[in-house]
Every structure is written in structure tokens, then in C-alpha cells.
C-alpha atoms as a PDB file:
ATOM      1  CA  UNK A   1     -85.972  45.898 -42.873  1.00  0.00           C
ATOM      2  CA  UNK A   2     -86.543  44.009 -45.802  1.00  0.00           C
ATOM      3  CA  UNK A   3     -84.156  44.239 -48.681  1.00  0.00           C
ATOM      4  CA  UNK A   4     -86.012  44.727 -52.078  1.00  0.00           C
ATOM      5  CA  UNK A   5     -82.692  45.018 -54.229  1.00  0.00           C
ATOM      6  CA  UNK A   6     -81.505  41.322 -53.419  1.00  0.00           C
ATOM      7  CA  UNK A   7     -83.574  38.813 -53.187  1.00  0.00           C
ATOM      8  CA  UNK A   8     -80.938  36.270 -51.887  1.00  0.00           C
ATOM      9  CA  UNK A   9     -80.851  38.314 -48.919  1.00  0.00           C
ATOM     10  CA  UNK A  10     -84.016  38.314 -48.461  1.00  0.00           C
ATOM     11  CA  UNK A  11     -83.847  34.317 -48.982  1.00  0.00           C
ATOM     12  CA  UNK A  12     -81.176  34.189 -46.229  1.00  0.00           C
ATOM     13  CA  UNK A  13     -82.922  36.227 -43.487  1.00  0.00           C
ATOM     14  CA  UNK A  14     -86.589  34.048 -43.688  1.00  0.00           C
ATOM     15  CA  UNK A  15     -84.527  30.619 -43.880  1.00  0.00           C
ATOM     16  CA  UNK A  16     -82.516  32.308 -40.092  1.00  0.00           C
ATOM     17  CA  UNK A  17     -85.799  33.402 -39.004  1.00  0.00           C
ATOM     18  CA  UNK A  18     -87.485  29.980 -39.803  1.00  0.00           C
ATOM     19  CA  UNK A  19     -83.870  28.412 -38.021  1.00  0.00           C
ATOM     20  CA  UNK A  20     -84.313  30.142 -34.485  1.00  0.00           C
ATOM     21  CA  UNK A  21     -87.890  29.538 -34.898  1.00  0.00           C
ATOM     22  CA  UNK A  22     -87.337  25.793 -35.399  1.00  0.00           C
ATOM     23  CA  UNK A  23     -85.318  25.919 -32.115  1.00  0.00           C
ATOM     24  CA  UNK A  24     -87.395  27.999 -30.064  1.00  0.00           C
ATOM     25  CA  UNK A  25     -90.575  25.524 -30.794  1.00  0.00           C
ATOM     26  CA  UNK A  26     -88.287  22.617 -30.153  1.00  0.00           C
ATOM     27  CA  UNK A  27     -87.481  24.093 -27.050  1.00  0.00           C
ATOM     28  CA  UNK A  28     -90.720  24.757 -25.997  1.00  0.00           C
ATOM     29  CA  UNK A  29     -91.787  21.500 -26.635  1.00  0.00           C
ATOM     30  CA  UNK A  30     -88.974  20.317 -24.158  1.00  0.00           C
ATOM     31  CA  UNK A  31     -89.703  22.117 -21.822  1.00  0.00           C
ATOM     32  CA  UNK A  32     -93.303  21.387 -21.989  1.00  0.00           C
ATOM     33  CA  UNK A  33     -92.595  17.849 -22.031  1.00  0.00           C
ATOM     34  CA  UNK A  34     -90.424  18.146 -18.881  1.00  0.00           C
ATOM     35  CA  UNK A  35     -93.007  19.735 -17.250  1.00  0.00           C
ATOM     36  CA  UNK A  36     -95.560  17.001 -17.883  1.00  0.00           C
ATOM     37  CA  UNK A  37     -93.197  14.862 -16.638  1.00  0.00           C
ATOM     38  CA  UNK A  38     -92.523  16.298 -13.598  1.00  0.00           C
ATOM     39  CA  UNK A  39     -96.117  16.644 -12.875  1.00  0.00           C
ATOM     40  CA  UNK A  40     -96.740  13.149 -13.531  1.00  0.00           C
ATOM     41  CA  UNK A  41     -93.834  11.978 -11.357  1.00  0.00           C
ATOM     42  CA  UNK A  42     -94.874  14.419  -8.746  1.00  0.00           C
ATOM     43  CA  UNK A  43     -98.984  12.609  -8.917  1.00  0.00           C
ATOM     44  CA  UNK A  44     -97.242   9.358  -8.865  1.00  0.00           C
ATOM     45  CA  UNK A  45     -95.575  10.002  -5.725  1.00  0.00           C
ATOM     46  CA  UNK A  46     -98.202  11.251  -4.388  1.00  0.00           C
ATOM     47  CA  UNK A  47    -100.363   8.591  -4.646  1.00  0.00           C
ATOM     48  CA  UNK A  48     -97.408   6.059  -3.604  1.00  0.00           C
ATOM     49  CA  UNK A  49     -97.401   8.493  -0.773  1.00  0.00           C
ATOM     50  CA  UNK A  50    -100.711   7.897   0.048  1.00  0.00           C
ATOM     51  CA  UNK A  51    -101.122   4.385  -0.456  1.00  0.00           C
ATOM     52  CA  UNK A  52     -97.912   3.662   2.019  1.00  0.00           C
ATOM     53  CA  UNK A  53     -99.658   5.737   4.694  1.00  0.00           C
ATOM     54  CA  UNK A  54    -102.981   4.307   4.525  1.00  0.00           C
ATOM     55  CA  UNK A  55    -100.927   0.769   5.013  1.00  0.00           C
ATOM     56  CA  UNK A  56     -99.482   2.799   7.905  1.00  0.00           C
ATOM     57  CA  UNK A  57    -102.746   3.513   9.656  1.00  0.00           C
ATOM     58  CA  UNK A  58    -104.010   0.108   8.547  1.00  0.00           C
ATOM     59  CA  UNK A  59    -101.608  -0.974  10.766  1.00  0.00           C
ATOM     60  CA  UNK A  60    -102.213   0.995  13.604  1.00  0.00           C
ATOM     61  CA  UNK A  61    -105.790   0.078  13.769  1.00  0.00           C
ATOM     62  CA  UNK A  62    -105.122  -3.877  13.312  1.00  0.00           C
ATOM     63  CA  UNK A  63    -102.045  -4.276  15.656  1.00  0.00           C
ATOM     64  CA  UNK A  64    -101.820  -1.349  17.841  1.00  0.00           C
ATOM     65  CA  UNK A  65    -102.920  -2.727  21.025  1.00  0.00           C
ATOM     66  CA  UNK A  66     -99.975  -4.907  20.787  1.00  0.00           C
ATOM     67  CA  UNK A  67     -98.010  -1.736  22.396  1.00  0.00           C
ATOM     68  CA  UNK A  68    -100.026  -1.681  25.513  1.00  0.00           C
ATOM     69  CA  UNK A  69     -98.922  -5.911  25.856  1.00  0.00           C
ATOM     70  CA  UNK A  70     -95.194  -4.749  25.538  1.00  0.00           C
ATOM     71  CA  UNK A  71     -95.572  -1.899  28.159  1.00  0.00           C
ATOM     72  CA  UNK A  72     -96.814  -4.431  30.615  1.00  0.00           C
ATOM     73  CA  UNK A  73     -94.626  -6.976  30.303  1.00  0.00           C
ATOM     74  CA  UNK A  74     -91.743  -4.585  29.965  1.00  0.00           C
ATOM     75  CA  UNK A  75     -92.487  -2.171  32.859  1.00  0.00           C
ATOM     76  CA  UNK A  76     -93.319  -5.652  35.334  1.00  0.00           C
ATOM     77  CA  UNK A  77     -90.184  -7.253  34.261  1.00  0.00           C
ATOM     78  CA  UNK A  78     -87.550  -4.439  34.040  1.00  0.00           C
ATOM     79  CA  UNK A  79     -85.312  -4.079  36.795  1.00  0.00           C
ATOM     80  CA  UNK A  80     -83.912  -1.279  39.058  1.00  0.00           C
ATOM     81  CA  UNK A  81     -84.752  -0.677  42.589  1.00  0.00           C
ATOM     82  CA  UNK A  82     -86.975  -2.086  44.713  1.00  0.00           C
ATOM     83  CA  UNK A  83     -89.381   0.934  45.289  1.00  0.00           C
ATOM     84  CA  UNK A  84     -89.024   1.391  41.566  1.00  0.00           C
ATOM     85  CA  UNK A  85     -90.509  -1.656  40.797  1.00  0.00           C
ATOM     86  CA  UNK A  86     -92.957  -1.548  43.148  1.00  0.00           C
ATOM     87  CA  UNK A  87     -94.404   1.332  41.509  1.00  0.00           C
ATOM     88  CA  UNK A  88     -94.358  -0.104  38.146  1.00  0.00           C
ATOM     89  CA  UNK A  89     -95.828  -3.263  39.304  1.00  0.00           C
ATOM     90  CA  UNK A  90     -98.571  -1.489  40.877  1.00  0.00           C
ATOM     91  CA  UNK A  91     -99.316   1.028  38.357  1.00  0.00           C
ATOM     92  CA  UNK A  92     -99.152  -2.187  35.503  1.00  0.00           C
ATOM     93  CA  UNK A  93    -101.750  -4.051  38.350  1.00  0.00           C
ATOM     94  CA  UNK A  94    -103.755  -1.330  38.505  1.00  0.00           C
ATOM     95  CA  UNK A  95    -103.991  -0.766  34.761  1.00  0.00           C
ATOM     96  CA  UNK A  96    -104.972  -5.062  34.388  1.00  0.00           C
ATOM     97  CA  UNK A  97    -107.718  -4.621  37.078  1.00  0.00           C
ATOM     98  CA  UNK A  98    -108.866  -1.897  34.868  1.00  0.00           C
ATOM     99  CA  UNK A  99    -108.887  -3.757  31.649  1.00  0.00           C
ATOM    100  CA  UNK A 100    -111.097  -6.399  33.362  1.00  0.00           C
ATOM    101  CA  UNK A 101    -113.448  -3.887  34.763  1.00  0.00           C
ATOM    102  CA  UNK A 102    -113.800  -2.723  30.835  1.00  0.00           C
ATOM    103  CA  UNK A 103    -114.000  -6.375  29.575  1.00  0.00           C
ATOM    104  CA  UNK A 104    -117.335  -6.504  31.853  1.00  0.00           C
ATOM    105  CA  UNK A 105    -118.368  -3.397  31.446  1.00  0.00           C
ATOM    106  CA  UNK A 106    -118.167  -3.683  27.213  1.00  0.00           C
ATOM    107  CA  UNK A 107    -120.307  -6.890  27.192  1.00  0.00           C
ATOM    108  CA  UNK A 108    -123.138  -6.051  29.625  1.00  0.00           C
ATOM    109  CA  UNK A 109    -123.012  -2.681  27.009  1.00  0.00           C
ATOM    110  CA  UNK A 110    -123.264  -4.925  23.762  1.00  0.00           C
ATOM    111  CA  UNK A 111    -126.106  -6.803  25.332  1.00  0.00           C
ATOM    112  CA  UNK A 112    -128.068  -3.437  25.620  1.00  0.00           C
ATOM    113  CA  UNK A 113    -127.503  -2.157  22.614  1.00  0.00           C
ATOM    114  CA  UNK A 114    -126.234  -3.628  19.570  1.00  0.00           C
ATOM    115  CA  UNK A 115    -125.348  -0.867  17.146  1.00  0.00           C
ATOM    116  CA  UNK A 116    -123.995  -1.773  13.578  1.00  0.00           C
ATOM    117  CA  UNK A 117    -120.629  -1.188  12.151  1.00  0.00           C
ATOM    118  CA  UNK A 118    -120.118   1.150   9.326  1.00  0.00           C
ATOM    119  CA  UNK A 119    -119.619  -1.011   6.867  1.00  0.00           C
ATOM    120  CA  UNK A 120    -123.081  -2.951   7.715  1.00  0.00           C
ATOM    121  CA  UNK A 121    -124.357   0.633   6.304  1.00  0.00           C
ATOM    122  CA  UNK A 122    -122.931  -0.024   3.038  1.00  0.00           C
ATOM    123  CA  UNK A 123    -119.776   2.331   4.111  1.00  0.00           C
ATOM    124  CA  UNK A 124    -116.809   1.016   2.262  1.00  0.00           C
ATOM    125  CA  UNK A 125    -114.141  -1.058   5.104  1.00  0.00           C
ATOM    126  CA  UNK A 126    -110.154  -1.220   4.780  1.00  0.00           C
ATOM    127  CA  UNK A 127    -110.183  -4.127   7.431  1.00  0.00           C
ATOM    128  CA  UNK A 128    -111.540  -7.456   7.219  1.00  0.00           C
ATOM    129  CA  UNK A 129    -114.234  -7.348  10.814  1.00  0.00           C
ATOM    130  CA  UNK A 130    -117.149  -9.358  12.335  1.00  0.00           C
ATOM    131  CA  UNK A 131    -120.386  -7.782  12.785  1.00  0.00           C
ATOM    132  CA  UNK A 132    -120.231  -7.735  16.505  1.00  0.00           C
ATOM    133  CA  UNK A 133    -121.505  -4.021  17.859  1.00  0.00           C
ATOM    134  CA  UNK A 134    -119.658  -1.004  16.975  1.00  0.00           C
ATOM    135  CA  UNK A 135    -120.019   0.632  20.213  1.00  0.00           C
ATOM    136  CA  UNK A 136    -118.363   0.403  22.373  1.00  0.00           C
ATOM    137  CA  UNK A 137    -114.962  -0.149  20.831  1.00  0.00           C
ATOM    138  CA  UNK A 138    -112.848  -2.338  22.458  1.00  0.00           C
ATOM    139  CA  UNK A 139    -109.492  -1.847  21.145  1.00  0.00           C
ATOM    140  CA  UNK A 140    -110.046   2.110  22.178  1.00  0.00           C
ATOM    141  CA  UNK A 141    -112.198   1.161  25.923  1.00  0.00           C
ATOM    142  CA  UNK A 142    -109.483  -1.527  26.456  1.00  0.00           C
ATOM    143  CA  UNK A 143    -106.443   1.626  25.724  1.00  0.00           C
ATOM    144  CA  UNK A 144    -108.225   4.343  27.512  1.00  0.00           C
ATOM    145  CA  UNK A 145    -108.449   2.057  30.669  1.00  0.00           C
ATOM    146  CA  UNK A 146    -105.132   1.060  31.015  1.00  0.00           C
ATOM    147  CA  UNK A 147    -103.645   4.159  30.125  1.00  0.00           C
ATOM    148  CA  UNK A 148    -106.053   6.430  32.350  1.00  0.00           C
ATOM    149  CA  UNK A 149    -104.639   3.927  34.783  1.00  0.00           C
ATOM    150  CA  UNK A 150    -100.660   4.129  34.443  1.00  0.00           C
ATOM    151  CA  UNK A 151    -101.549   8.363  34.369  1.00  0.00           C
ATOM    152  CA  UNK A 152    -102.890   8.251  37.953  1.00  0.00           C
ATOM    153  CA  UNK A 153     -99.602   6.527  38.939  1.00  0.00           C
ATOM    154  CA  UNK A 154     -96.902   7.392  36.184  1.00  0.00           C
ATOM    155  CA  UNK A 155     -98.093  10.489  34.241  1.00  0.00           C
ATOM    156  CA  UNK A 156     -95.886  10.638  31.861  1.00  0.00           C
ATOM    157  CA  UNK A 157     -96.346   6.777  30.748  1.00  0.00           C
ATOM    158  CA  UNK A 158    -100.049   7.300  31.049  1.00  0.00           C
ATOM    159  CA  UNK A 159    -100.931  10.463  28.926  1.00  0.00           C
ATOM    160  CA  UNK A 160     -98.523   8.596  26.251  1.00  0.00           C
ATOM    161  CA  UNK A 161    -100.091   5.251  26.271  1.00  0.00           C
ATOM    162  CA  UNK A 162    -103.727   7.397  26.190  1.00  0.00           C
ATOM    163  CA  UNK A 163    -102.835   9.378  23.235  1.00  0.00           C
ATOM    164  CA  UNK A 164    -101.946   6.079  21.742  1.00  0.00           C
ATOM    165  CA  UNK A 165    -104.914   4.610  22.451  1.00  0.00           C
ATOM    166  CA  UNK A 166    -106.504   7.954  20.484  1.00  0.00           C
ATOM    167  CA  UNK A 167    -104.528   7.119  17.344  1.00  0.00           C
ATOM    168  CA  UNK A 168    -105.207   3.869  17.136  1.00  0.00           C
ATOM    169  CA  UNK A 169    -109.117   4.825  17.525  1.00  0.00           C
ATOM    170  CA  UNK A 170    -108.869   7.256  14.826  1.00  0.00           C
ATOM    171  CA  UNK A 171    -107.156   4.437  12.810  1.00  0.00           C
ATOM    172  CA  UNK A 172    -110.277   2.586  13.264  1.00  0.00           C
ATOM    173  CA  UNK A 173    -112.517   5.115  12.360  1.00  0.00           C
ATOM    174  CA  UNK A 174    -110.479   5.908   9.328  1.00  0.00           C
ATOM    175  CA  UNK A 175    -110.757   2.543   8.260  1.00  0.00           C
ATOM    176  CA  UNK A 176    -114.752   2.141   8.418  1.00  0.00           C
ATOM    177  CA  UNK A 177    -115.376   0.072  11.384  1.00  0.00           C
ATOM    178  CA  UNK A 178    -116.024   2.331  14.192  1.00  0.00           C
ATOM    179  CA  UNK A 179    -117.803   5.289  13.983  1.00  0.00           C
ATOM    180  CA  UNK A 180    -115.999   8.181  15.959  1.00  0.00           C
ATOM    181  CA  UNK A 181    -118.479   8.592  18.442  1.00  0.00           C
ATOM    182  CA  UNK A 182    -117.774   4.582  19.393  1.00  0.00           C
ATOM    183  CA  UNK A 183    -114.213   5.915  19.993  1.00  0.00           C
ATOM    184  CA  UNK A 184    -115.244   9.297  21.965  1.00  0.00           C
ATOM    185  CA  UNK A 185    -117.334   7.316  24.025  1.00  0.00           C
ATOM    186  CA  UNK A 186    -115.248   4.122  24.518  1.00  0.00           C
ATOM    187  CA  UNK A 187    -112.882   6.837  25.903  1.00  0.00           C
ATOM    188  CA  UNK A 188    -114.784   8.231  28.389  1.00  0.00           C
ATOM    189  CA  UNK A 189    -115.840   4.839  29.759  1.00  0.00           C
ATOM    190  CA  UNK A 190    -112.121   3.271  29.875  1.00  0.00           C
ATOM    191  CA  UNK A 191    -111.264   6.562  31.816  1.00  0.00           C
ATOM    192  CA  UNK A 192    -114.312   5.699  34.443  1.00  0.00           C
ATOM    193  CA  UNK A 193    -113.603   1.932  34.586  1.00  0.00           C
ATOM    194  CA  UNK A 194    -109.648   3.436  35.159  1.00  0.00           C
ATOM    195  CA  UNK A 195    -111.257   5.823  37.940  1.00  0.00           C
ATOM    196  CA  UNK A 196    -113.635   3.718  39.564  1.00  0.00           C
ATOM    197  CA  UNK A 197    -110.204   1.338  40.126  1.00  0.00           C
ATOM    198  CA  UNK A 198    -108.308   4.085  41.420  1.00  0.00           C
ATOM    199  CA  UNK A 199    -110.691   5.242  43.785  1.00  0.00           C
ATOM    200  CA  UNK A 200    -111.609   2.174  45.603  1.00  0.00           C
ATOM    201  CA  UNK A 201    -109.925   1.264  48.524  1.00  0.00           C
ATOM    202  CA  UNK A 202    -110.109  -2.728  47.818  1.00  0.00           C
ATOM    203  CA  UNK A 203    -109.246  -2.389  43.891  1.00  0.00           C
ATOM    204  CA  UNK A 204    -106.525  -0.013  44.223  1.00  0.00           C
ATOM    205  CA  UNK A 205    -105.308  -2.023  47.759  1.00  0.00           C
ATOM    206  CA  UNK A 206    -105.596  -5.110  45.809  1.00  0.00           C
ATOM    207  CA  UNK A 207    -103.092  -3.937  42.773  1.00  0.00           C
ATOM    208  CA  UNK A 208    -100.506  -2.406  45.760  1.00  0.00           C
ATOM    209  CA  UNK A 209    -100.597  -5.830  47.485  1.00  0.00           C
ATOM    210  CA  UNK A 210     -99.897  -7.731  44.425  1.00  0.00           C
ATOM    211  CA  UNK A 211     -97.218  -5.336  43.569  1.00  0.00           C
ATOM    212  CA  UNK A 212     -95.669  -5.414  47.107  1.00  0.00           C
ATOM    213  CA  UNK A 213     -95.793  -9.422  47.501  1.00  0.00           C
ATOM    214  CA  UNK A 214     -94.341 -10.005  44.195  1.00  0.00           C
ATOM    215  CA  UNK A 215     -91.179  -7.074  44.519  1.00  0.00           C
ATOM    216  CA  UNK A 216     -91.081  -8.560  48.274  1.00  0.00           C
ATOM    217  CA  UNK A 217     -90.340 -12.231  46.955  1.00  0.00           C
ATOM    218  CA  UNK A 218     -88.165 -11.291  44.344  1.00  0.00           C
ATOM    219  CA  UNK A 219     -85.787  -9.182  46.958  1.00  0.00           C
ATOM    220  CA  UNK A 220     -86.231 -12.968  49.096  1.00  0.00           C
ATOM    221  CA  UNK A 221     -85.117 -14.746  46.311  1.00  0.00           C
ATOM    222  CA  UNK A 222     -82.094 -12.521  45.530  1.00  0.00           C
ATOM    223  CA  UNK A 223     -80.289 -12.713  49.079  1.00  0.00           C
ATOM    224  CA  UNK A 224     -80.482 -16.795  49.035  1.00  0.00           C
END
């Protein structure tokens, strides 16, 4: 309570009150401060966050075939056993003879039917592209071959190099220039091309003899 008797009492009490209420407000304005600040910092990162993984998938999409060039020449050169190689070689033959099968079968497609990119719509792009046809897709047709291919040989290998192949398709559509049923269906017709290798006699004969000749001269050249 108040003291009416002595005023310099009172004096003392409302210049303690106004005191602790100085501090109080100065440390809510701290604290409010720091929060800003940490939301701010927290945003920034964030959107640094962001912006690194959209370089990420930028990435993919632009050089992410280059994976399916080091498989090849790494699985036709590495060494080990002779039966070893032989099924490497024949699964990596197999897997070429598909990619050509998909080279043909993408043009004759593109001469059909030339269907516009994304962008071409007035969708925004995060690549740089041509306006050839979006469908099919050959970065996707070209992956799902080769790794439907390795899978009906190593299956292991395969299923990794096709989910790879799904990424980087997903990458494209992410970055406006493939739509994602180019991808869905650039899919299914790298797994046919892969099929229609695997399941005929002279294509899938052709890819062991290549295999067999090639292991076979290497073992020649090693005894001399």
C-alpha cells in the first residue's frame, strides 16, 4: 500500500516501480529482437536451402545420363574372372543394343508426333533446351532401356540404374522441359525396346557372342 504520511516514500517506490519496469520492457524488446532474428536467419536458410537443391536437381536433369556412360565403361573394363566378365560384358551389350533400338524407336516417334515442350506453353524453364518434341524423352527412354536391360541380367545393377533413370526424369520435369507423362511413357517404351532385346534369340545371341569373343581374346592375350 501506498504511504500517505511520507511522500518521499511514496517518491521512492514509483521511481523502483518505473526501474524494473524500464528493465522488463528492455528485456522484452531483446527478446523480441532475438526472435526476429532468429526467424529471419531461419527464412534465410531456408531459401539458401532451397536454392542449393534446385542447383542439385538442375544437375541431375542436365548431366545425369553421364552415370549410365561410367557404368558401361566401368562394368566392360573391370576385371575379375572370366565368367564374371562375361556376364558383365553381356549384360553392358545387351543394354547398348537396347539403347540403339530406343535411338530408332524415339525418332520414327518424333516424326509422328511432334508435341511441344513446356516452356513453348509459356511454362517458365530452369534449363536452357531446343524445341525438338517433348515426347518421348530421351534422356529418360535412353535410362529405362539400358537399365531394364542390366535388370534382366544383373538385378541389382538394373533396378538401381532404372530408379536413376526415374530421378533424373523427374529432374526434367521439375525443371519445365518434359511434361511427366513424356517421362511415364518414355519409361514404358525403354522397358519394351529393353524386352524386345531380351527376348529375341538373334539380339540377345548377338550381345552373348560379343561378350564371349571379347572375354575369350582377352584370356588369349593373357597366357602369351
Amino acid at each position: 500500500a501506498i504511504c500517505k504520511k511520507r511522500p518521499c516514500c511514496n517518491n521512492r517506490l514509483v521511481e523502483g516501480l518505473h526501474i524494473v519496469y524500464s528493465i522488463d520492457v528492455r528485456t522484452m524488446k531483446k527478446e523480441r529482437d532475438d526472435m526476429v532474428q532468429r526467424f529471419f536467419k531461419i527464412l534465410y536458410y531456408a531459401c539458401r536451402g532451397r536454392h542449393l537443391t534446385e542447383k542439385a536437381v538442375i544437375v541431375l536433369a542436365k548431366f545425369g545420363f553421364v552415370v549410365y556412360i561410367l557404368y558401361g565403361v566401368v562394368t566392360w573394363l573391370y576385371p575379375g574372372r572370366a565368367a564374371e566378365r562375361f556376364e558383365r560384358r553381356r549384360a553392358v551389350a545387351a543394354a547398348a543394343l537396347s539403347l540403339g533400338l530406343t535411338v530408332v524407336a524415339a525418332a520414327l516417334l518424333r516424326k509422328i508426333w511432334r508435341r511441344p515442350r513446356p516452356f513453348m506453353s509459356g511454362k517458365t524453364a530452369l534449363l536452357r533446351h531446343g524445341n525438338s518434341p517433348s515426347f518421348p524423352s530421351n534422356h529418360t527412354i535412353h535410362a529405362a532401356a539400358i537399365g531394364a536391360a542390366v535388370m534382366a541380367y544383373r538385378q541389382k545393377e538394373g533396378t538401381s540404374l532404372l530408379l536413376w533413370g526415374l530421378a533424373q526424369g523427374a529432374a526434367r520435369v521439375y525443371c519445365g522441359v518434359h511434361y511427366a507423362s513424356d517421362i511415364i511413357g518414355s519409361v514404358v517404351l525403354g522397358a519394351a525396346c529393353a524386352l524386345a532385346v531380351c527376348r529375341s534369340k538373334v539380339l540377345a545371341g548377338a550381345a552373348e557372342r560379343l561378350a564371349l569373343f571379347v572375354t575369350t581374346v582377352e584370356e588369349a592375350l593373357k597366357r602369351y
